[in-house]
PDB file of N, CA and C in Angstrom:
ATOM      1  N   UNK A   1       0.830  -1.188   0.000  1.00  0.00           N
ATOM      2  CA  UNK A   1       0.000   0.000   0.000  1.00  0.00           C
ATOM      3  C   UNK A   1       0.876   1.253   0.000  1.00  0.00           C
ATOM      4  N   UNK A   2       2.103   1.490   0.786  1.00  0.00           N
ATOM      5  CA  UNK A   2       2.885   2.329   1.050  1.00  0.00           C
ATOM      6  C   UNK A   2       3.338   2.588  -0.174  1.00  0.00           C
ATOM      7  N   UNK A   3       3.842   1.224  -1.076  1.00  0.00           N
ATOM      8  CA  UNK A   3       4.985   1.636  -2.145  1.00  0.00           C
ATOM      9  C   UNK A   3       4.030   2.024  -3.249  1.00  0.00           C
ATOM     10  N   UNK A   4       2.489   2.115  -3.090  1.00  0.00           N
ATOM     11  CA  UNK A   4       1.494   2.181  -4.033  1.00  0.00           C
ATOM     12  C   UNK A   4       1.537   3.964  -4.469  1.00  0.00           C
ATOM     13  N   UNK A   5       1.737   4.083  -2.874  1.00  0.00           N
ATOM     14  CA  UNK A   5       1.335   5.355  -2.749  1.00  0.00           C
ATOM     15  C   UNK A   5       2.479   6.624  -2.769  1.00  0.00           C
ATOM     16  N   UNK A   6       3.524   5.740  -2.573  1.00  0.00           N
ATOM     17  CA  UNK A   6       5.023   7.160  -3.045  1.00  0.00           C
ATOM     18  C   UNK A   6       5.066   6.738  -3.939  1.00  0.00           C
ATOM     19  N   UNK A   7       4.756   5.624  -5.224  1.00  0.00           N
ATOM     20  CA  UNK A   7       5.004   5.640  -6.861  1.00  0.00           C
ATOM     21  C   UNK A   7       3.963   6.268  -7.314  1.00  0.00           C
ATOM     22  N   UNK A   8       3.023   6.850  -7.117  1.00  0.00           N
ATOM     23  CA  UNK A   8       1.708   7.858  -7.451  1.00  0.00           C
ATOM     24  C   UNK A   8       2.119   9.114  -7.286  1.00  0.00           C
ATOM     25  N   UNK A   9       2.954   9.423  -5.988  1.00  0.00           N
ATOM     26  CA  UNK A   9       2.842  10.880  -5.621  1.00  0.00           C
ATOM     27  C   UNK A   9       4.552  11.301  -6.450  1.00  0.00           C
ATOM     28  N   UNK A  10       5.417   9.952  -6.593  1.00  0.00           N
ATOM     29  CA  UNK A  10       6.557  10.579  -7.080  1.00  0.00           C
ATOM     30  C   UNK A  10       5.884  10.986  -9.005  1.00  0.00           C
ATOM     31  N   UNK A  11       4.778   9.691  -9.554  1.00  0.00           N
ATOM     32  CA  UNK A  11       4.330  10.718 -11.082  1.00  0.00           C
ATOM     33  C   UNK A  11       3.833  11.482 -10.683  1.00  0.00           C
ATOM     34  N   UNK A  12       2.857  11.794  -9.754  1.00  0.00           N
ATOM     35  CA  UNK A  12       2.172  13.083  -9.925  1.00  0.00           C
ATOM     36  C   UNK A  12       3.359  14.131  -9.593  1.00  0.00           C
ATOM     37  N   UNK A  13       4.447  14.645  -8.931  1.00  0.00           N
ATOM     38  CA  UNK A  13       5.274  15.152  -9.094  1.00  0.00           C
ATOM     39  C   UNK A  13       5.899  15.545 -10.788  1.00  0.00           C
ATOM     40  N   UNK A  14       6.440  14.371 -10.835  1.00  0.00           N
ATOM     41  CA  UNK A  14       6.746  14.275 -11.869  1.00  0.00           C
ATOM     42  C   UNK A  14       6.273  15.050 -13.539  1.00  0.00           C
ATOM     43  N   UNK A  15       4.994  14.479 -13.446  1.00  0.00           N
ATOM     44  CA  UNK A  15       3.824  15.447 -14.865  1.00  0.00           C
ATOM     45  C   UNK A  15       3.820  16.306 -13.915  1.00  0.00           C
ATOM     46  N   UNK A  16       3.694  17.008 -12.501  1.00  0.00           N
ATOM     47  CA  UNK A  16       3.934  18.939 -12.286  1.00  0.00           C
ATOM     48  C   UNK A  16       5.093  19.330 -12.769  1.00  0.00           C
ATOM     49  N   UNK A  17       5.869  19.200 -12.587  1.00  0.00           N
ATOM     50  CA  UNK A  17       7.277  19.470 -12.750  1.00  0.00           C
ATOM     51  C   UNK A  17       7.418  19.153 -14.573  1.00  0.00           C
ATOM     52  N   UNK A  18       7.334  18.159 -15.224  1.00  0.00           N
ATOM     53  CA  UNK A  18       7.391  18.197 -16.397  1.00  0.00           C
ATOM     54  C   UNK A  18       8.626  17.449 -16.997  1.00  0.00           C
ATOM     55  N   UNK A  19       8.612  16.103 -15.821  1.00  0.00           N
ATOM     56  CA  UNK A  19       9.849  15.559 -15.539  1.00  0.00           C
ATOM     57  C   UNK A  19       9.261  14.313 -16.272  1.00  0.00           C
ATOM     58  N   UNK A  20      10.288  13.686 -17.032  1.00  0.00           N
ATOM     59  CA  UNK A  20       9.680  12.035 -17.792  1.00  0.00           C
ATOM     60  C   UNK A  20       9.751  11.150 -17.134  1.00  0.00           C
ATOM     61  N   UNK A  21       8.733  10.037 -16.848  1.00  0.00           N
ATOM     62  CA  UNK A  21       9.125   8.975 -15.589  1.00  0.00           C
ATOM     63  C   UNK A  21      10.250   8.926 -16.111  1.00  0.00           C
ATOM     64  N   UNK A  22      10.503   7.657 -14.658  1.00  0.00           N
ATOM     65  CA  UNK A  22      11.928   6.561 -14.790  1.00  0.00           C
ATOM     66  C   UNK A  22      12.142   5.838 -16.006  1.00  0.00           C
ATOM     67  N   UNK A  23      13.460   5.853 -16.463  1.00  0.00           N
ATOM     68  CA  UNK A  23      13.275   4.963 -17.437  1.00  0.00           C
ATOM     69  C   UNK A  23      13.299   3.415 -16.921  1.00  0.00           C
ATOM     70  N   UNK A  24      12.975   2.159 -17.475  1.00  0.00           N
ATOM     71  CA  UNK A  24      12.849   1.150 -16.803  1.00  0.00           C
ATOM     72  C   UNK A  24      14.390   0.431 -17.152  1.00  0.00           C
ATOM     73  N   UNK A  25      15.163  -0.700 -16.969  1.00  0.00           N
ATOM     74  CA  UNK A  25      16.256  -1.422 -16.799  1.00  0.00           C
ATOM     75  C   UNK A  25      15.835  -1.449 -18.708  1.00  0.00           C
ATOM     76  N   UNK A  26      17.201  -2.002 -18.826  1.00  0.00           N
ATOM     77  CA  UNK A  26      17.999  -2.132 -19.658  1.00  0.00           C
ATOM     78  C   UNK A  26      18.488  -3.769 -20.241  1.00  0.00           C
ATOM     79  N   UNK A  27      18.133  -4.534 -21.623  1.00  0.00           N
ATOM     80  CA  UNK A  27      18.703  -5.541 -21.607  1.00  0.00           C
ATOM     81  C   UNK A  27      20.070  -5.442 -22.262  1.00  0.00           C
ATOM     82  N   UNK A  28      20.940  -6.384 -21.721  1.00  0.00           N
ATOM     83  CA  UNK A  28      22.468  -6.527 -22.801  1.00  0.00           C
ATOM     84  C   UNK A  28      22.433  -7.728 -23.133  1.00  0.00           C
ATOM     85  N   UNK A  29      22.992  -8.076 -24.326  1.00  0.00           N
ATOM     86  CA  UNK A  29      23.144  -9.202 -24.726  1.00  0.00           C
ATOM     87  C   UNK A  29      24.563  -9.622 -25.727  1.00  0.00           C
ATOM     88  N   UNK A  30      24.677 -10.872 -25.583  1.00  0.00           N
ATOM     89  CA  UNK A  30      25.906 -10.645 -25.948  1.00  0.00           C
ATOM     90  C   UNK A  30      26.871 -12.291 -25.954  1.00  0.00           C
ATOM     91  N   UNK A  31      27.987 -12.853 -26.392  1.00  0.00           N
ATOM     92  CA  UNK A  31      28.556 -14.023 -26.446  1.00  0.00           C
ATOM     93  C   UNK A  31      29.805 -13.901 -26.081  1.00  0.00           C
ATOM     94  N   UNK A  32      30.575 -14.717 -25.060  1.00  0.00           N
ATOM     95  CA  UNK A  32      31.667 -15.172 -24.136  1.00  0.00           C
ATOM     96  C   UNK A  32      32.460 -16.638 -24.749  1.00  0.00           C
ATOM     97  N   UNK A  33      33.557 -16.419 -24.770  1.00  0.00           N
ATOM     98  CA  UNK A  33      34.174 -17.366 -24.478  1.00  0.00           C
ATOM     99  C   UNK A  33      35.048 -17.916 -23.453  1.00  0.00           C
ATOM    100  N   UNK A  34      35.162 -19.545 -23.960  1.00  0.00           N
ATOM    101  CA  UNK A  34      35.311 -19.942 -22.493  1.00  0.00           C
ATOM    102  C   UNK A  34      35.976 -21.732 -22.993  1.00  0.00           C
ATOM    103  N   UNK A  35      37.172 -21.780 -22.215  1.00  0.00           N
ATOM    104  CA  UNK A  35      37.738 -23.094 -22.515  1.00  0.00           C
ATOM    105  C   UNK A  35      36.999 -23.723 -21.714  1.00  0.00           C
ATOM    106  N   UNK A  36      36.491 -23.012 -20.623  1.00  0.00           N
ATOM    107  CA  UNK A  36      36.112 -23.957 -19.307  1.00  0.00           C
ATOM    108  C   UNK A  36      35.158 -24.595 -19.708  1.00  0.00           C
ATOM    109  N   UNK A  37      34.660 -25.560 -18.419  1.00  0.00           N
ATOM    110  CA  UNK A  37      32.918 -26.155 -18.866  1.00  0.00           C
ATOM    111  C   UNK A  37      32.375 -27.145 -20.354  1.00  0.00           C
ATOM    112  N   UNK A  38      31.876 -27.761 -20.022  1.00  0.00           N
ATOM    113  CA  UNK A  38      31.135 -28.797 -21.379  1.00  0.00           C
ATOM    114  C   UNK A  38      30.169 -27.825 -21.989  1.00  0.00           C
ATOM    115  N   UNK A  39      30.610 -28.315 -23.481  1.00  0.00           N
ATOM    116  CA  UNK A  39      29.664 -27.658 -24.489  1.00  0.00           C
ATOM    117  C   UNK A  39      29.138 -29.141 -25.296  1.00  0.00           C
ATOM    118  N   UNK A  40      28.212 -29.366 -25.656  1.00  0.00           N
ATOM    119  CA  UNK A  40      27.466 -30.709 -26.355  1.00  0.00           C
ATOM    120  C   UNK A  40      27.475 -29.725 -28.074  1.00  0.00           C
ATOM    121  N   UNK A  41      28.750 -29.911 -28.391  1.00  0.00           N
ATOM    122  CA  UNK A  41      28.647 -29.091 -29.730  1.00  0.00           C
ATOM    123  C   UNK A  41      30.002 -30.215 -30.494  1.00  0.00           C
ATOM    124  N   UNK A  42      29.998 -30.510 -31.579  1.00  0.00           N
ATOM    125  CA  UNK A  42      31.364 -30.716 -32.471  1.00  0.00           C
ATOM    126  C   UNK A  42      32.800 -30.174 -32.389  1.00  0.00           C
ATOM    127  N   UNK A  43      33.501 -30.664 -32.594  1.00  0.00           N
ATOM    128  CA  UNK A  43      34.842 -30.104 -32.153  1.00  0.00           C
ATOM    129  C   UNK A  43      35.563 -28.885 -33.041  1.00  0.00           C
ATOM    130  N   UNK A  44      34.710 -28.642 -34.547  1.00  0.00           N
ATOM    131  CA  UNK A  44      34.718 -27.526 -34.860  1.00  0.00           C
ATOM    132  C   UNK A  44      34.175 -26.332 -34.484  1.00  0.00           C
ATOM    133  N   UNK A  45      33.199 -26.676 -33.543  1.00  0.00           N
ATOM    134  CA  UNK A  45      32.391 -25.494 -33.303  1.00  0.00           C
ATOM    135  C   UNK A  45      33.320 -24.668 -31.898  1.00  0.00           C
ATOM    136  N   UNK A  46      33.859 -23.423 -32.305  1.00  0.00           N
ATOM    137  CA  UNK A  46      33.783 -22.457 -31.133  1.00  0.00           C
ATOM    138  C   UNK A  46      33.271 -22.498 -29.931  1.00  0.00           C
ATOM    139  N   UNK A  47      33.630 -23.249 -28.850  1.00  0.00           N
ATOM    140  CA  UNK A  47      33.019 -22.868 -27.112  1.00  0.00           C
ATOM    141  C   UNK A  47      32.567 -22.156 -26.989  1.00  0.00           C
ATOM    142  N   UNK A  48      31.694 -21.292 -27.087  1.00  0.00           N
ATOM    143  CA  UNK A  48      30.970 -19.858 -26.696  1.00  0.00           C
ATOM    144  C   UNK A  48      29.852 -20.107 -26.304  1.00  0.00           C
ATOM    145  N   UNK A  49      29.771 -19.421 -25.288  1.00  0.00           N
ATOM    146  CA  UNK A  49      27.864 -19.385 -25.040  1.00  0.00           C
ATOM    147  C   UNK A  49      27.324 -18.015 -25.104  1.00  0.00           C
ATOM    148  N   UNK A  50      26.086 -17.994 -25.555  1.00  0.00           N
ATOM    149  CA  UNK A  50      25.179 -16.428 -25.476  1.00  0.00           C
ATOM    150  C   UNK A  50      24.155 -16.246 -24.465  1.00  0.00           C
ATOM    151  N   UNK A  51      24.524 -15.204 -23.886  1.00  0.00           N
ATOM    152  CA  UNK A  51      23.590 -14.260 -22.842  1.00  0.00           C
ATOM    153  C   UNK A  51      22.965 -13.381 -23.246  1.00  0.00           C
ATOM    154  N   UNK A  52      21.974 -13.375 -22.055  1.00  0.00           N
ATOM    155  CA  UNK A  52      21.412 -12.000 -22.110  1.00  0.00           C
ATOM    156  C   UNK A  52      20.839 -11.738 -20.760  1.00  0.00           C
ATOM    157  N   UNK A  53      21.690 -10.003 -20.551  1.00  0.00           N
ATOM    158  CA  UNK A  53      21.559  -9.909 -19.219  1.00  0.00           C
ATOM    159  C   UNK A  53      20.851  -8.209 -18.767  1.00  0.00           C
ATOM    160  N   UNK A  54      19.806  -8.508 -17.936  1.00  0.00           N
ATOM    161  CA  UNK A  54      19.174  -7.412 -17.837  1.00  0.00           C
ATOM    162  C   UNK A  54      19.667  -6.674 -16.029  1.00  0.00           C
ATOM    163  N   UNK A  55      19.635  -5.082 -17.012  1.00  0.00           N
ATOM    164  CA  UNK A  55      20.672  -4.194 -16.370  1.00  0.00           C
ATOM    165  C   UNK A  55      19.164  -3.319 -15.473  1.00  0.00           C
ATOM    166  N   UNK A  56      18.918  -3.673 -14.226  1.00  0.00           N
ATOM    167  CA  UNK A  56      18.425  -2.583 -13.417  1.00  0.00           C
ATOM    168  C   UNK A  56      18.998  -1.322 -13.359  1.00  0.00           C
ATOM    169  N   UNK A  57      17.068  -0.210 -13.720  1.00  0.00           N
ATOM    170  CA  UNK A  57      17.823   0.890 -13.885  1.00  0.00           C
ATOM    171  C   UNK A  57      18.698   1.614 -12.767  1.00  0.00           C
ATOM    172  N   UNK A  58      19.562   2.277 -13.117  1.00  0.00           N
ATOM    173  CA  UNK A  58      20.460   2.817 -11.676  1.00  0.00           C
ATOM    174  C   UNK A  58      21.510   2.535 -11.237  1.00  0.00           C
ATOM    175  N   UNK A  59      21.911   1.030 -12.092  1.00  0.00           N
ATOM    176  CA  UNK A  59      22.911   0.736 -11.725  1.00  0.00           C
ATOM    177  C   UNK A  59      24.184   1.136 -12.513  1.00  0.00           C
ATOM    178  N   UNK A  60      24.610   1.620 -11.236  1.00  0.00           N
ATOM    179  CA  UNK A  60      26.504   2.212 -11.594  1.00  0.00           C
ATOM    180  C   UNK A  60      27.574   1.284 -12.223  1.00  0.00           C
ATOM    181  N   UNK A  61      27.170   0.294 -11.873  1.00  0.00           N
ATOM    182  CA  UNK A  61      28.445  -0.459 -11.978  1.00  0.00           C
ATOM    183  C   UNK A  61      30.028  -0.518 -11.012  1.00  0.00           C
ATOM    184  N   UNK A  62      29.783   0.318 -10.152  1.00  0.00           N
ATOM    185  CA  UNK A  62      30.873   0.714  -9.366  1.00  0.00           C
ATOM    186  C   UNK A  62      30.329  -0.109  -7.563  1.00  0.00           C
ATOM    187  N   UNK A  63      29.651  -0.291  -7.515  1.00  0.00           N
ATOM    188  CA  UNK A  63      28.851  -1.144  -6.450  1.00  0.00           C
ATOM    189  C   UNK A  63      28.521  -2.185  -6.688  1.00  0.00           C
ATOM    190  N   UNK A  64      28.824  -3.207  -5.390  1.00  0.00           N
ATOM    191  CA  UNK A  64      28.437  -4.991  -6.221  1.00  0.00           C
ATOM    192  C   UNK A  64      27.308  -4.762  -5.950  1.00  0.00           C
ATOM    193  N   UNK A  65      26.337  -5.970  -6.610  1.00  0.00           N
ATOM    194  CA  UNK A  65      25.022  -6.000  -6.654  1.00  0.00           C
ATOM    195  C   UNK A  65      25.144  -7.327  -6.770  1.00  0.00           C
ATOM    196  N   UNK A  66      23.917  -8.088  -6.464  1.00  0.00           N
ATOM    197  CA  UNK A  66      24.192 -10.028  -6.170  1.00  0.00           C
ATOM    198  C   UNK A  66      23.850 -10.032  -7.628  1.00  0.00           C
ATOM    199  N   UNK A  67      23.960 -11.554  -8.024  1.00  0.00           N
ATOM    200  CA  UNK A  67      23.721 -11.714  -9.500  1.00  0.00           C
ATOM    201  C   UNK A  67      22.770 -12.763  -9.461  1.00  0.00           C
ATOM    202  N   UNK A  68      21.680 -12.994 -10.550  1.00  0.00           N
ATOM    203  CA  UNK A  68      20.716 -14.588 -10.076  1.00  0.00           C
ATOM    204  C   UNK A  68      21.077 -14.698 -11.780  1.00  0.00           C
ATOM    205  N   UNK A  69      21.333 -16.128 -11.862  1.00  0.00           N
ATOM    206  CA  UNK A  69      21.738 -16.716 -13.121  1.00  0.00           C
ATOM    207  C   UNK A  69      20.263 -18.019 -13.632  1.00  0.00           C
ATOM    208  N   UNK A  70      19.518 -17.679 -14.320  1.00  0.00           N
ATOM    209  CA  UNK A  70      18.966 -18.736 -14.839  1.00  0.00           C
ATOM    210  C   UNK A  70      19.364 -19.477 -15.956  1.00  0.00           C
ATOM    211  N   UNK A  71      19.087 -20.966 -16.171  1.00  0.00           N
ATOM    212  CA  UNK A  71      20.295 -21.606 -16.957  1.00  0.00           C
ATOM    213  C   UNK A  71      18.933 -22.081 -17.606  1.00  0.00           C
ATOM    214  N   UNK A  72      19.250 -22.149 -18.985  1.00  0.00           N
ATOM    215  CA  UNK A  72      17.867 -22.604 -19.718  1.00  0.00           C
ATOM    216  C   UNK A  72      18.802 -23.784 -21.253  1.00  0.00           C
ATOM    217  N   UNK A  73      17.518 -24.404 -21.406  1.00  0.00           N
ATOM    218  CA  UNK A  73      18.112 -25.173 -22.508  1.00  0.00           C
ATOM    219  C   UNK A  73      16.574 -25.503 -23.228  1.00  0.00           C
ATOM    220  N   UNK A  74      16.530 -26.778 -23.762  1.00  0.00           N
ATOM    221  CA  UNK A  74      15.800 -27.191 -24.939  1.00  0.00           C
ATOM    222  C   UNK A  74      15.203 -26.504 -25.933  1.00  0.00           C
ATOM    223  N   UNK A  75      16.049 -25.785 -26.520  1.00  0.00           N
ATOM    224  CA  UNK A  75      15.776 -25.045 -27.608  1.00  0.00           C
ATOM    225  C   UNK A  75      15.737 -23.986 -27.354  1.00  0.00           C
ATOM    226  N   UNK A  76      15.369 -23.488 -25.764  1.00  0.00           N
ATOM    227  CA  UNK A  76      14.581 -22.065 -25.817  1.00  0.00           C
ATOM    228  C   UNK A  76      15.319 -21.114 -26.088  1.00  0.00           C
ATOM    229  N   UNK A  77      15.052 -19.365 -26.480  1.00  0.00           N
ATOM    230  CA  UNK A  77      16.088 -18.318 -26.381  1.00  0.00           C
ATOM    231  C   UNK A  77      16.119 -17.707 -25.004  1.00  0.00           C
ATOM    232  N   UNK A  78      16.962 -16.963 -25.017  1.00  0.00           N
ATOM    233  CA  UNK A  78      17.406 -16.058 -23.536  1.00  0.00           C
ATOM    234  C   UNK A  78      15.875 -15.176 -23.871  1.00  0.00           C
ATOM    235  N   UNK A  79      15.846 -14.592 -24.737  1.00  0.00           N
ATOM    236  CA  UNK A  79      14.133 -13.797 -24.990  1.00  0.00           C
ATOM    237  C   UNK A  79      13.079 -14.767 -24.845  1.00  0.00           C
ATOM    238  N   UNK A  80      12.413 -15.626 -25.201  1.00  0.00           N
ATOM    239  CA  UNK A  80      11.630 -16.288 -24.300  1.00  0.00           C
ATOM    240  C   UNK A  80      11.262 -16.933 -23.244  1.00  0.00           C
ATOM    241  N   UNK A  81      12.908 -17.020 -22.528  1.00  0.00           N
ATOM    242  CA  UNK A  81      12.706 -17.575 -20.974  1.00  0.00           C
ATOM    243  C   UNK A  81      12.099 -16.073 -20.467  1.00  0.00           C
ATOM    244  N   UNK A  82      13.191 -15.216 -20.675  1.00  0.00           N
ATOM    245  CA  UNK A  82      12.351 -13.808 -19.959  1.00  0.00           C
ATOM    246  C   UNK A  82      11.177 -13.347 -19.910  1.00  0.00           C
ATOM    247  N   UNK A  83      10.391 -13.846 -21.758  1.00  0.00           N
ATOM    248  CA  UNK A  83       9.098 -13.453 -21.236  1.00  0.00           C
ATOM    249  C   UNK A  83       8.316 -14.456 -20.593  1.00  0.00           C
ATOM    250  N   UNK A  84       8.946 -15.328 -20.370  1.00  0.00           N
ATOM    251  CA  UNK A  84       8.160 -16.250 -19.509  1.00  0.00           C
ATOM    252  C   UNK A  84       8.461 -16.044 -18.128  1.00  0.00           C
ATOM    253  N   UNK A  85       9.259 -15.526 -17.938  1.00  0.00           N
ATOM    254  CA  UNK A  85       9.283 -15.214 -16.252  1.00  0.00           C
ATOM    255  C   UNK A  85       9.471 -13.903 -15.626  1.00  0.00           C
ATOM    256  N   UNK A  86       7.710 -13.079 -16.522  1.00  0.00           N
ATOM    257  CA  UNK A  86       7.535 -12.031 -16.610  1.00  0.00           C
ATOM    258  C   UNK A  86       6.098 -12.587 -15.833  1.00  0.00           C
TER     259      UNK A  86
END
């Protein structure tokens, strides 16, 4: 109820003032390599795996922040696990 009610009064601030909300987080995405770890790929294929990692807005980067890693497979993409665990 509380957090209902300072995210109401910080827009209504906000449209007085003439200020644009928050913007919301940020996705990155992107591919790593890595000798380490099993890959179920051919021995021509490049070790790499692809991420995608979403950046809460605000963050500096200069402060740790914990990290939660979801590990997905059977076909799916990094974009449809997310919208599924939306």
């Amino acid at each position: 109820m509380f957090e209902k009610l300072r995210t109401g009064a910080r827009d209504l601030i906000a449209r007085i003032f003439g200020r644009k909300p928050p913007e919301p987080g940020r996705f990155v995405s992107g591919s790593k390599f890595s000798w380490r770890g099993w890959l179920a790929s051919g021995p021509w294929i490049w070790p790499a795996r692809d991420y995608l990692l979403y950046v809460p807005r605000g963050y500096g980067g200069w402060r740790r922040r914990p990290l939660i890693v979801l590990m997905h497979g059977c076909k799916q993409t990094p974009e449809e696990i997310a919208a599924a665990t939306r």
